[in-house]
N, C-alpha and C. Protein backbone atom coordinates (compact mmCIF):
# COMPACT_ATOMS: atom_id res chain seq x y z
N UNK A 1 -38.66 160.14 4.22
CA UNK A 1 -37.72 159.30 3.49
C UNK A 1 -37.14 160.05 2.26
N UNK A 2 -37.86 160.43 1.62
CA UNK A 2 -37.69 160.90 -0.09
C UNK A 2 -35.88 162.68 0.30
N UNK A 3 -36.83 163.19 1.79
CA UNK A 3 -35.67 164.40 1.88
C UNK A 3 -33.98 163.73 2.04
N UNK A 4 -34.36 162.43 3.21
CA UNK A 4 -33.37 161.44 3.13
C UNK A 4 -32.46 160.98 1.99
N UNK A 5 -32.96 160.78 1.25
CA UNK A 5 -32.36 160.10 -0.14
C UNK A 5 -32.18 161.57 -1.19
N UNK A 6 -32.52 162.35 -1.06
CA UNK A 6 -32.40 163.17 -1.49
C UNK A 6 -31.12 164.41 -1.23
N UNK A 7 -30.78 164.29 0.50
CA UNK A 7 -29.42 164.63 0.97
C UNK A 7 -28.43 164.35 0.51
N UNK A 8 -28.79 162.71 0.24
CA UNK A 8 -27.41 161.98 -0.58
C UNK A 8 -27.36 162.20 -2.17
N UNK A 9 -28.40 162.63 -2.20
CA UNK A 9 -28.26 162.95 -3.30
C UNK A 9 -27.58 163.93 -3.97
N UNK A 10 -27.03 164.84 -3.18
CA UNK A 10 -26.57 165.82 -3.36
C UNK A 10 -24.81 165.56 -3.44
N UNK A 11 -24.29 164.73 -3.11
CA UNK A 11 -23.21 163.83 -2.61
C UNK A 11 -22.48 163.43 -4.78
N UNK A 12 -23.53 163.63 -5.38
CA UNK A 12 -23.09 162.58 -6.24
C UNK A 12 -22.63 161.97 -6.51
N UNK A 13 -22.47 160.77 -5.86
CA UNK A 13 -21.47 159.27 -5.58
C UNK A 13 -22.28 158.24 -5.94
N UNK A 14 -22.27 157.94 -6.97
CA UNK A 14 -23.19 156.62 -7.14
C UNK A 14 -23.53 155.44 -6.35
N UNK A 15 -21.99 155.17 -5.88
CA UNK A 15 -22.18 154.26 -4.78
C UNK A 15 -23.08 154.57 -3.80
N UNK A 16 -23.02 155.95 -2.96
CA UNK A 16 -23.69 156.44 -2.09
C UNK A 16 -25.26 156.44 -2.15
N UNK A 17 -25.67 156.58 -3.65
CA UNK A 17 -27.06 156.33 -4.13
C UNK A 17 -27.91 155.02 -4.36
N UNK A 18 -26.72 153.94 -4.27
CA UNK A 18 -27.31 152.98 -4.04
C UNK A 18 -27.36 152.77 -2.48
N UNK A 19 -25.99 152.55 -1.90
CA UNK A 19 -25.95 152.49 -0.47
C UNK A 19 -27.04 152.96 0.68
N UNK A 20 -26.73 154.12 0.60
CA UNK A 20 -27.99 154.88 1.74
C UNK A 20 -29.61 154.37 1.39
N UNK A 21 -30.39 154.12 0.11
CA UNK A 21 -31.69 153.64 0.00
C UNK A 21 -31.28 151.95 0.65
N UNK A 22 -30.07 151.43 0.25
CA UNK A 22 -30.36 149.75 0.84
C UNK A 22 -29.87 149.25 2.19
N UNK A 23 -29.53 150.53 2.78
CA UNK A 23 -29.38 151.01 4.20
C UNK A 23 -30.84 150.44 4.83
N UNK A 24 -31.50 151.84 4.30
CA UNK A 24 -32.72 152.44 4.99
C UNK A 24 -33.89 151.09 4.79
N UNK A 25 -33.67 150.47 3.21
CA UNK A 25 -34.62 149.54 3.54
C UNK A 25 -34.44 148.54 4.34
N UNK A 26 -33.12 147.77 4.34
CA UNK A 26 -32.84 146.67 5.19
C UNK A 26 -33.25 146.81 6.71
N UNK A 27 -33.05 148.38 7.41
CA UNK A 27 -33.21 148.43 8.43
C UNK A 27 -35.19 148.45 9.20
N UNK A 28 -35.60 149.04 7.45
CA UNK A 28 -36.78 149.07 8.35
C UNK A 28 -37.64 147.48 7.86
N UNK A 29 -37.40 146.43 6.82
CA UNK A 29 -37.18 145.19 7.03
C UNK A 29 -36.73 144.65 8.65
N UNK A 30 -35.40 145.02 8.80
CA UNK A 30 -35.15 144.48 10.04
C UNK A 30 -36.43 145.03 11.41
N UNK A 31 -36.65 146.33 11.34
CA UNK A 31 -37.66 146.43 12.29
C UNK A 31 -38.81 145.89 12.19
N UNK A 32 -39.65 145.93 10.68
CA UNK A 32 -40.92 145.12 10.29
C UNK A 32 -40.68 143.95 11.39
N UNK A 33 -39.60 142.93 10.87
CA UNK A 33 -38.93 141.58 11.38
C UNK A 33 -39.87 141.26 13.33
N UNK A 34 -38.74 142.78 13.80
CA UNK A 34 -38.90 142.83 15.22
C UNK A 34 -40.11 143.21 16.19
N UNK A 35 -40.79 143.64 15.22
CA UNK A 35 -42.43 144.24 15.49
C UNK A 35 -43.46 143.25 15.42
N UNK A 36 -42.69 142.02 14.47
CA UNK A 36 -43.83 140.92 14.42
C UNK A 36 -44.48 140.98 13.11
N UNK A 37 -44.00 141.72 11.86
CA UNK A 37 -44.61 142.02 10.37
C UNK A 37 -43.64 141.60 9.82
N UNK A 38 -43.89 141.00 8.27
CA UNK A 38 -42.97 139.96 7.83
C UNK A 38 -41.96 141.12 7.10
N UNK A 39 -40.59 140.54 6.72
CA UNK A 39 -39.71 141.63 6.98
C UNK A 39 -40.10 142.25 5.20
N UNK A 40 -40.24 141.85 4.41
CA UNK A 40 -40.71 141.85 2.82
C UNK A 40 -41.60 143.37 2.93
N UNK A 41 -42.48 143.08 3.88
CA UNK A 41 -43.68 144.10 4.40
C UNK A 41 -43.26 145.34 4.55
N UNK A 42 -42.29 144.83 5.33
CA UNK A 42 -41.36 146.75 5.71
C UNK A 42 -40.44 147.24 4.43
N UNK A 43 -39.66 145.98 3.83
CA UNK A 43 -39.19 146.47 2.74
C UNK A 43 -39.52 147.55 1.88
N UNK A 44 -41.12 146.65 1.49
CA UNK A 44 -41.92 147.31 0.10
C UNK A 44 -42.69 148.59 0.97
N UNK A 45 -42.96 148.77 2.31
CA UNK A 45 -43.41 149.97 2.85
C UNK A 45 -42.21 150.75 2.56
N UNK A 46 -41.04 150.51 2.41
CA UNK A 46 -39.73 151.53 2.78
C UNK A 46 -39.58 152.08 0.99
N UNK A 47 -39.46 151.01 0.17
CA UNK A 47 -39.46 151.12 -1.22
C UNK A 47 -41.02 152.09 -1.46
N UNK A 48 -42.02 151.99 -1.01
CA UNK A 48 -43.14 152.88 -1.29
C UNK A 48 -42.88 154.61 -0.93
N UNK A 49 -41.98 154.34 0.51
CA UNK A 49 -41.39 155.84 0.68
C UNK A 49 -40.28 156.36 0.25
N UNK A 50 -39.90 155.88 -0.62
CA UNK A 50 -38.73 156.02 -1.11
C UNK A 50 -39.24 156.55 -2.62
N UNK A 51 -39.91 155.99 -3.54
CA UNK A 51 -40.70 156.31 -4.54
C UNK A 51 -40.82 157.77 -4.77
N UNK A 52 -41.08 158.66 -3.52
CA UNK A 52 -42.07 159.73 -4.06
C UNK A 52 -39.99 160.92 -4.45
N UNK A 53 -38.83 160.09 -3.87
CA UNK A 53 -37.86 160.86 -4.51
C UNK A 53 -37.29 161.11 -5.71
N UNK A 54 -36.72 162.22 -6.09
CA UNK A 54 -36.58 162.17 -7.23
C UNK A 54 -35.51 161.36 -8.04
N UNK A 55 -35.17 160.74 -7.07
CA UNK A 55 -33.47 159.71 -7.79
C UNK A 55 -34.12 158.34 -8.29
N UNK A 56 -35.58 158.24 -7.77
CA UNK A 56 -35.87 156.81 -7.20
C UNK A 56 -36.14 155.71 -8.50
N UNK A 57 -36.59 156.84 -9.86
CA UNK A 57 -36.87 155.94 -10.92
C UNK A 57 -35.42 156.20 -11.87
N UNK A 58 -34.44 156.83 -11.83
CA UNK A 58 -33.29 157.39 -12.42
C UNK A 58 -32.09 156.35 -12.12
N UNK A 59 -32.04 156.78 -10.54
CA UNK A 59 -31.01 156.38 -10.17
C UNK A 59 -31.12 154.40 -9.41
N UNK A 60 -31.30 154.85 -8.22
CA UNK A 60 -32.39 153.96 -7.57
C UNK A 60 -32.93 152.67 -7.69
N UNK A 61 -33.70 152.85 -8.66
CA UNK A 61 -34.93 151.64 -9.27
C UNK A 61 -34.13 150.84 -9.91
N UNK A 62 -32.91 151.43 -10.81
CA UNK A 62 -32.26 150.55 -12.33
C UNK A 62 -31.33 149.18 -11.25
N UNK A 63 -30.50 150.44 -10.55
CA UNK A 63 -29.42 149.70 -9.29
C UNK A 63 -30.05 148.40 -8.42
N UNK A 64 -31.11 148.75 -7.46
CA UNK A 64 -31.83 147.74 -7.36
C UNK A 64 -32.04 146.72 -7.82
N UNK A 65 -32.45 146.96 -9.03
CA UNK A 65 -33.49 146.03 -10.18
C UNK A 65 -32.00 144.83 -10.10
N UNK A 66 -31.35 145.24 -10.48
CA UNK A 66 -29.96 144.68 -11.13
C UNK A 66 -29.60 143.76 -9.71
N UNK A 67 -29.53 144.25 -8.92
CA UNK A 67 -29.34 143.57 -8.00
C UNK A 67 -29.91 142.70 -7.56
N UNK A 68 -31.41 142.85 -7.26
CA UNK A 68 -32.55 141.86 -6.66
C UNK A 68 -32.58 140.86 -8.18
N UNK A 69 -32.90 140.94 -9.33
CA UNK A 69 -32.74 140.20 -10.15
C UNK A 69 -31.56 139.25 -10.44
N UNK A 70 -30.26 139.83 -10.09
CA UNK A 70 -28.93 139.36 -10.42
C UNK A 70 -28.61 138.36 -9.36
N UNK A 71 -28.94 138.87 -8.39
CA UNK A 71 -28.65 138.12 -6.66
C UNK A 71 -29.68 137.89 -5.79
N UNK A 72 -30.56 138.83 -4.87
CA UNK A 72 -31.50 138.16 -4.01
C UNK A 72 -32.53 136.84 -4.72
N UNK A 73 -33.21 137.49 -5.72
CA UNK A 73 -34.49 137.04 -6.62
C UNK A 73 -34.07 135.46 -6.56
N UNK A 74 -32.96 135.03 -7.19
CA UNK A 74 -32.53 133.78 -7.29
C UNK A 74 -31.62 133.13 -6.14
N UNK A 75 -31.47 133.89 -5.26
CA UNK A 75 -30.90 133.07 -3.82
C UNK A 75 -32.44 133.14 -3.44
N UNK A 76 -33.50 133.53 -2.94
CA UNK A 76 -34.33 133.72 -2.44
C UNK A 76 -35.62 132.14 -3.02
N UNK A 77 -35.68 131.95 -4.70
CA UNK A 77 -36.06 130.84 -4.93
C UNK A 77 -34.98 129.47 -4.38
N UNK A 78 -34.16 129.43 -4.78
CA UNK A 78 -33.07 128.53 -4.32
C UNK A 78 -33.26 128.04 -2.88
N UNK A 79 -33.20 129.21 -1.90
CA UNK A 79 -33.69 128.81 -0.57
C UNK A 79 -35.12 128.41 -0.48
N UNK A 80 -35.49 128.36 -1.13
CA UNK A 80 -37.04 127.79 -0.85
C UNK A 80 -37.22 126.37 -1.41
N UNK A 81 -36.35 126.55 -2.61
CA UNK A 81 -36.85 124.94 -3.03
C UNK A 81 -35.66 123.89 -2.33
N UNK A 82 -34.33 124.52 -1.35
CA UNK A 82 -34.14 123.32 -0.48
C UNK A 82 -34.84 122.90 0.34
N UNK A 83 -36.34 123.45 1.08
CA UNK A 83 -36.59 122.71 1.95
C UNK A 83 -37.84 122.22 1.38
N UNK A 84 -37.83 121.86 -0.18
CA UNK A 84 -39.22 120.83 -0.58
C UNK A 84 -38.67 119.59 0.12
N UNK A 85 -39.56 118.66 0.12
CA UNK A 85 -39.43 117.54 0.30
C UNK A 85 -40.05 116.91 -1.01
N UNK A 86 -38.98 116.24 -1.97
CA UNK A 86 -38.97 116.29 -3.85
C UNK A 86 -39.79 114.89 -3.66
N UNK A 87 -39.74 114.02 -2.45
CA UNK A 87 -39.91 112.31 -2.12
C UNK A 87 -41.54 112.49 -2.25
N UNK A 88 -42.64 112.98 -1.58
CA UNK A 88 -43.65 113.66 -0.85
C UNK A 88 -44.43 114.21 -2.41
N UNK A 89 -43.13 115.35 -3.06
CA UNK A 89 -43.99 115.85 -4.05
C UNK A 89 -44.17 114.66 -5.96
N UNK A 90 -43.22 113.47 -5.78
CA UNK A 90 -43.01 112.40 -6.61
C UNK A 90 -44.61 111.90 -6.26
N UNK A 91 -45.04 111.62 -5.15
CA UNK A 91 -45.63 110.49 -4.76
C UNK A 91 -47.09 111.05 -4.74
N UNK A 92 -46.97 112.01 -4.43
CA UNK A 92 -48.95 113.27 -4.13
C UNK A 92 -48.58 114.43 -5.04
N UNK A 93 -48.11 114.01 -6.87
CA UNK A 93 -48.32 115.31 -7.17
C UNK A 93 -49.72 115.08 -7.88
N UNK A 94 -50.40 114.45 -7.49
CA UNK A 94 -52.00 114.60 -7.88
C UNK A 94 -52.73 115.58 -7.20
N UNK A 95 -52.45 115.25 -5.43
CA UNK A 95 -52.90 117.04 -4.75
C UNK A 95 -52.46 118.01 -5.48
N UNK A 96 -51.57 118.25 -5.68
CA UNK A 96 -51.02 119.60 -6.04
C UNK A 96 -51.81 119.81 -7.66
N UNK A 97 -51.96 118.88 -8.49
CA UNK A 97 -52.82 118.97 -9.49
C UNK A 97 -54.00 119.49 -9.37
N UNK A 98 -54.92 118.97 -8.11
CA UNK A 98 -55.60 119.01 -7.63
C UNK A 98 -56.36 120.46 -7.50
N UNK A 99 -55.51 120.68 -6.28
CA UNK A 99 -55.37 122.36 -6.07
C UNK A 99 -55.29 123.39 -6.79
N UNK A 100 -54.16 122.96 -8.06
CA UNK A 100 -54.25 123.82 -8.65
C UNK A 100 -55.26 124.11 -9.43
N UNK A 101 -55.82 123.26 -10.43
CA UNK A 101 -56.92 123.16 -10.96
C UNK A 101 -58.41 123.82 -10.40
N UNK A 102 -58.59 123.60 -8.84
CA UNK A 102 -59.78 123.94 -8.54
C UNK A 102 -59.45 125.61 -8.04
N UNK A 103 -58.44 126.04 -7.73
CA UNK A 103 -57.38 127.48 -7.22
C UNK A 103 -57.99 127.93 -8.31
N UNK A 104 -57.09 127.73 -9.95
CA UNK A 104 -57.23 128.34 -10.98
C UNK A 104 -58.48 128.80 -11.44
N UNK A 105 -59.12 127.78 -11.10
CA UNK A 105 -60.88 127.76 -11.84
C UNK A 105 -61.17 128.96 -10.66
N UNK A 106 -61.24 129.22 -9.80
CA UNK A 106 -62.04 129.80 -9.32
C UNK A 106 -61.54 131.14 -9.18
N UNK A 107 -59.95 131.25 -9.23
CA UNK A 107 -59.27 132.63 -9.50
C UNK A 107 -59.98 133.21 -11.10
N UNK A 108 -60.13 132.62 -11.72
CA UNK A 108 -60.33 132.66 -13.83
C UNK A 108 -61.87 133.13 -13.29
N UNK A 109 -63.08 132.48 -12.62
CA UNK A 109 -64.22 132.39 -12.87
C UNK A 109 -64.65 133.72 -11.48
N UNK A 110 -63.65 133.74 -10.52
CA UNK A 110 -64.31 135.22 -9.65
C UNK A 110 -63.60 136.53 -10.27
N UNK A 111 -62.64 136.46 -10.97
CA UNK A 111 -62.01 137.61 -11.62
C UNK A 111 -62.62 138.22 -12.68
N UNK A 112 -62.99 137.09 -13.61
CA UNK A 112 -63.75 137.40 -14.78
C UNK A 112 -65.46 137.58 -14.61
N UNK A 113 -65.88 137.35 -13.48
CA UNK A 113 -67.12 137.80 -13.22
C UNK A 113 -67.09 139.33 -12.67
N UNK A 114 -65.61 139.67 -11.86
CA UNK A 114 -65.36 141.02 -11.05
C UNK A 114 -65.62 141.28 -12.56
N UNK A 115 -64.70 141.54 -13.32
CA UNK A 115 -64.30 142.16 -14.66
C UNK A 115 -65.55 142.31 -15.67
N UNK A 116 -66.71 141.68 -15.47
CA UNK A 116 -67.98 141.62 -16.05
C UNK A 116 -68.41 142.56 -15.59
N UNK A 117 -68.42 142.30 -14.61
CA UNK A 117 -69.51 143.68 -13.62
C UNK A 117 -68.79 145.33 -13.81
N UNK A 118 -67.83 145.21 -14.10
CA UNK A 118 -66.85 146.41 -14.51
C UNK A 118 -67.10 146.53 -16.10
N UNK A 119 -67.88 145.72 -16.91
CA UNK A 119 -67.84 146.19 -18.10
C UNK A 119 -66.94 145.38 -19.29
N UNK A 120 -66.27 144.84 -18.82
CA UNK A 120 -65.13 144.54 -19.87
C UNK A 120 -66.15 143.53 -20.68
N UNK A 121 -65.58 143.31 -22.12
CA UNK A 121 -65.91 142.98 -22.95
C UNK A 121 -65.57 141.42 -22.66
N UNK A 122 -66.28 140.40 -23.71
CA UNK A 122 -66.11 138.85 -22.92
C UNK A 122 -64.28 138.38 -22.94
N UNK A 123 -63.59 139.03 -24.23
CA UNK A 123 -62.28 138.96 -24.42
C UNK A 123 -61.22 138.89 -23.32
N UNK A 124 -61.87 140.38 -22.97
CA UNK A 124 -61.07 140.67 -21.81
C UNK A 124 -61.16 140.16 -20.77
N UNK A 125 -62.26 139.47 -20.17
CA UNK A 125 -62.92 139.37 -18.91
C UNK A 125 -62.03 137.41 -18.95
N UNK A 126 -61.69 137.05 -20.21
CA UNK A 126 -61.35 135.94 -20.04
C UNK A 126 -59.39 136.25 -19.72
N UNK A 127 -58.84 137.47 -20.50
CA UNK A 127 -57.54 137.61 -20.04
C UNK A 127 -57.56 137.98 -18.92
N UNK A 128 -58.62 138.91 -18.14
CA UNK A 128 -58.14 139.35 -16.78
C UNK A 128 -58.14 137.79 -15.93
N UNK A 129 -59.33 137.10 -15.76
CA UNK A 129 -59.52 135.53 -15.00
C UNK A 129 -58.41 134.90 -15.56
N UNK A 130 -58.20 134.78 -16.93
CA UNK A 130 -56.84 134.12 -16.67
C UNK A 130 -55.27 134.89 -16.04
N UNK A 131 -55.07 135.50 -16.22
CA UNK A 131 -53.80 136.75 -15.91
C UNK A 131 -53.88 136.40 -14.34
N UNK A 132 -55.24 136.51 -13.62
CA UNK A 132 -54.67 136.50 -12.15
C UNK A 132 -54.63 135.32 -11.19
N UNK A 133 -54.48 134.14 -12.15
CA UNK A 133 -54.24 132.67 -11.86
C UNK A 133 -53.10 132.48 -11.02
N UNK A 134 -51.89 133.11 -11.20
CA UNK A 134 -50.83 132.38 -10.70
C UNK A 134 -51.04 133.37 -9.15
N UNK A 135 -50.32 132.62 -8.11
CA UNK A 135 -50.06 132.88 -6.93
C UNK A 135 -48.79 133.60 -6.87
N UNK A 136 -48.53 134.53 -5.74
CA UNK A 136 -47.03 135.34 -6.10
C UNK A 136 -46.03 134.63 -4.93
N UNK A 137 -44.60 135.03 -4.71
CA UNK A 137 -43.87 134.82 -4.26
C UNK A 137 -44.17 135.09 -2.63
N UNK A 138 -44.87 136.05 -2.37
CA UNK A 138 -45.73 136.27 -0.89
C UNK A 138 -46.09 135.09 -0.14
N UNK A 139 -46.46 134.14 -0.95
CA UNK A 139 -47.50 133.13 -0.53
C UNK A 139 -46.12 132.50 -0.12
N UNK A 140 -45.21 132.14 -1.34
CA UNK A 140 -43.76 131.23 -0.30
C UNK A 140 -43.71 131.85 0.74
N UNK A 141 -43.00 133.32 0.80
CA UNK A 141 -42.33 133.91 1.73
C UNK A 141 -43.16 133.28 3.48
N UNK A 142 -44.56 133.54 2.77
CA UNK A 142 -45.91 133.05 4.39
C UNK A 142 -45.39 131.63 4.25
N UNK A 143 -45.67 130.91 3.54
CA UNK A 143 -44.89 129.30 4.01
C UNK A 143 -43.75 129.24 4.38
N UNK A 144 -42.45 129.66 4.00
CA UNK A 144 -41.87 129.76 4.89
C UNK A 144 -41.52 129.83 5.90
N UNK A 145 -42.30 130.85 6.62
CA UNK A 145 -42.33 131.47 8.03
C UNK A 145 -43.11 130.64 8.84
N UNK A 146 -43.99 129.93 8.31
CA UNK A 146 -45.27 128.60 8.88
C UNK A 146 -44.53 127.84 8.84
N UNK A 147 -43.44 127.25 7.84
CA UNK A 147 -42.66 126.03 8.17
C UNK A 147 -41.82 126.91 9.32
N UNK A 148 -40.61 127.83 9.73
CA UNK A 148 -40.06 128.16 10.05
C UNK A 148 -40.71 128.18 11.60
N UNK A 149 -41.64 128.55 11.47
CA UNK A 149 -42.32 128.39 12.84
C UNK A 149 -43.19 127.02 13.97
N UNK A 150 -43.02 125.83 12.58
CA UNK A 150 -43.18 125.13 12.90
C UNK A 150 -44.88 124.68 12.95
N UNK A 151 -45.37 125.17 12.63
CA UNK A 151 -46.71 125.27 12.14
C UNK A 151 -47.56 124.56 10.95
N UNK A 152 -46.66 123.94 10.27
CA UNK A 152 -46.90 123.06 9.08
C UNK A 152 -45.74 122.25 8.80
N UNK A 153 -45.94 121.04 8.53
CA UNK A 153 -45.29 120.34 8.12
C UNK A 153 -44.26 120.59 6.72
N UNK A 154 -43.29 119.93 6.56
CA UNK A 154 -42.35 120.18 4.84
C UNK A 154 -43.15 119.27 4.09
N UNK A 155 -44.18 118.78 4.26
CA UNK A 155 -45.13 118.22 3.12
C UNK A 155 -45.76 118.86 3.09
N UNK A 156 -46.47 120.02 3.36
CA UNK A 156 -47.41 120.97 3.11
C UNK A 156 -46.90 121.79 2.77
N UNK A 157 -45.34 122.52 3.14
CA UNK A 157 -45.09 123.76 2.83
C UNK A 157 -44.90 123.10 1.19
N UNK A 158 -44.59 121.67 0.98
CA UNK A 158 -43.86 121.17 -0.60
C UNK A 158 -45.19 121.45 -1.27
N UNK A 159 -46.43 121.34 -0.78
CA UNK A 159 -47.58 121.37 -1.63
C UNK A 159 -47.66 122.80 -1.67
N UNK A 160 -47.57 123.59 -1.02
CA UNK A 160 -47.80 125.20 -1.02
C UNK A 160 -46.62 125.53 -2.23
N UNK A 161 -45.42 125.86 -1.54
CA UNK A 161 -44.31 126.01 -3.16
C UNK A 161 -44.28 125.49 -4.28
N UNK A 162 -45.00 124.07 -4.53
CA UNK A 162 -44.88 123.46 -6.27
C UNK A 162 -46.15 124.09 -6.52
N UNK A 163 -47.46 124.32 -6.00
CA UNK A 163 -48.70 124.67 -6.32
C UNK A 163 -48.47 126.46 -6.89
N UNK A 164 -47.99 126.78 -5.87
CA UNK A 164 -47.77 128.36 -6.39
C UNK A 164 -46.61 128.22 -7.61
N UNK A 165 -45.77 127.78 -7.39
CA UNK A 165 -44.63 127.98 -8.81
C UNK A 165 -45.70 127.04 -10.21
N UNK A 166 -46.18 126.04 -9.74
CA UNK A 166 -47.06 125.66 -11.23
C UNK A 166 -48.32 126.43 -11.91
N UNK A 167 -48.28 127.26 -10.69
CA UNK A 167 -49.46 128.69 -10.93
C UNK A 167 -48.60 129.66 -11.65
N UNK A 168 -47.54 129.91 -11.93
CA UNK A 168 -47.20 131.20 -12.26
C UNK A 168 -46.29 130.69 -13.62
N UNK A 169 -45.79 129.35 -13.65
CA UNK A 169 -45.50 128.55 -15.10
C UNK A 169 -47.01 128.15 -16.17
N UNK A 170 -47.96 128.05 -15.45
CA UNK A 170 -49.16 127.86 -16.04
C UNK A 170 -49.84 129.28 -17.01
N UNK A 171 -49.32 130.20 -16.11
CA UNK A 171 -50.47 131.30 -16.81
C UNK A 171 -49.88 131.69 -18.04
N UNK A 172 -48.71 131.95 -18.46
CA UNK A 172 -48.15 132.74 -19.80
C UNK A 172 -48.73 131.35 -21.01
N UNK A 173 -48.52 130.24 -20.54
CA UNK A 173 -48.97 129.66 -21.82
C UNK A 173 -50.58 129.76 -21.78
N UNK A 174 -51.18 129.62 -20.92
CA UNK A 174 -53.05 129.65 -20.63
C UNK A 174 -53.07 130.99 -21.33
N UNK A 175 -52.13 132.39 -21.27
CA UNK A 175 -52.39 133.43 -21.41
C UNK A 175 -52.74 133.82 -22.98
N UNK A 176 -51.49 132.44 -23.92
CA UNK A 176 -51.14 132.50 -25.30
C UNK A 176 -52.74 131.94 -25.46
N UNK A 177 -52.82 130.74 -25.35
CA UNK A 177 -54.12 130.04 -25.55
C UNK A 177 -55.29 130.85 -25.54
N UNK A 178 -55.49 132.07 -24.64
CA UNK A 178 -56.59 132.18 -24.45
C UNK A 178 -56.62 134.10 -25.29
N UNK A 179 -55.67 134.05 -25.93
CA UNK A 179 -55.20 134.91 -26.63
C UNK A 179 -55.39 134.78 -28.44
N UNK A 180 -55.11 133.39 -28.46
CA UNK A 180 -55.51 132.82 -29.73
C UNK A 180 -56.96 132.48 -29.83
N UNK A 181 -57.09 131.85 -29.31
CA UNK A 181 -58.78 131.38 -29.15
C UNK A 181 -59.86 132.73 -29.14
N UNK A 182 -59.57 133.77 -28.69
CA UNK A 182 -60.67 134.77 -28.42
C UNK A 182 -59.87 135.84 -28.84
C-alpha cells in the first residue's frame, strides 16, 4: 500500500493525494463488505496500511480528518438515529438506565482492577475504570447490521444506540467528577 500512495505521490496534485488513498480504502471496504467482514473492518485495515507512508500524517490524515468529521461522522450518526424507535425509548428508558448503570459498573470495576494489577496508583486506576465506560461507534455499526439483517428487533437495536450514545455523553462529565474528587 504505502509504495502505492507513494507513486502518487510523486504526482504532486493534492487532489490526487487525497483521491487515490479514498480510492483504495473504499474499495477494500467494499471487498471487506463482499467477503462477509464488516466494511469499517477493511477500511481501518486499509487506513493501517496506508499509515506506514510517508504522506499519511502530512498530507493524508489532515484531508481525511476534515472530511470524515465534516461529512461521513455526522451522516453516519444521523443514519442511525432514524431508525430508533423514539415511542419504545419514551416508554423503557428505565432498561436503558438499567444497562447502563450495571455496563458502567462493571467496565469502571474490571478496568480498574486490570489497572491495579499493572500498578497504577488508586488515582489512576479510578480514571482508567472510568475513561473506558463509554461504548464506541462499532457497537452501532454491529446493530445496525443485526437490525439490517433482521436479527433484532428496532426496539433493541433503540436500546443498543441510546445505551451506547449515553455511555460516551456520560464519561467526560464522570471523568471531571472523578478528577476533582481524587
Amino acid at each position: 500500500m504505502p509504495p502505492t500512495v507513494d507513486l502518487f505521490g510523486r504526482l504532486k496534485d493534492e487532489q490526487m493525494l487525497l483521491s487515490i488513498p479514498l480510492v483504495i480504502l473504499f474499495l477494500v471496504a467494499f471487498a471487506s463488505e463482499q467477503v462477509g467482514i464488516a466494511g469499517v473492518t477493511g477500511a481501518f485495515l486499509a487506513g493501517m496500511a496506508m499509515n506506514k507512508s510517508p504522506l499519511a500524517e502530512s498530507v493524508i490524515a489532515p484531508k481525511v480528518k476534515t472530511i470524515g468529521y465534516g461529512f461521513f461522522i455526522p451522516l453516519f450518526f444521523a443514519y442511525a438515529a432514524l431508525s430508533l424507535d423514539l415511542s419504545f425509548l419514551v416508554n423503557n428508558f428505565n432498561i436503558i438506565l438499567i444497562l447502563l448503570v450495571a455496563a458502567s459498573a462493571a467496565k469502571f470495576i474490571g478496568c480498574g482492577l486490570a489497572s491495579r494489577i499493572d500498578g497504577l496508583k488508586r488515582r489512576e486506576q479510578i480514571i482508567v475504570g472510568v475513561a473506558m465506560i463509554p461504548r464506541g461507534e462499532y457497537a452501532i455499526i454491529v446493530a445496525q447490521a443485526v437490525l439490517g439483517f433482521a436479527a433484532a428487533s428496532q426496539q433493541v437495536y433503540t436500546i443498543i444506540v441510546s445505551f451506547v450514545l449515553l455511555s460516551i455523553l456520560i464519561t467526560p462529565l464522570l471523568l471531571r467528577i472523578a478528577h476533582r474528587l481524587w
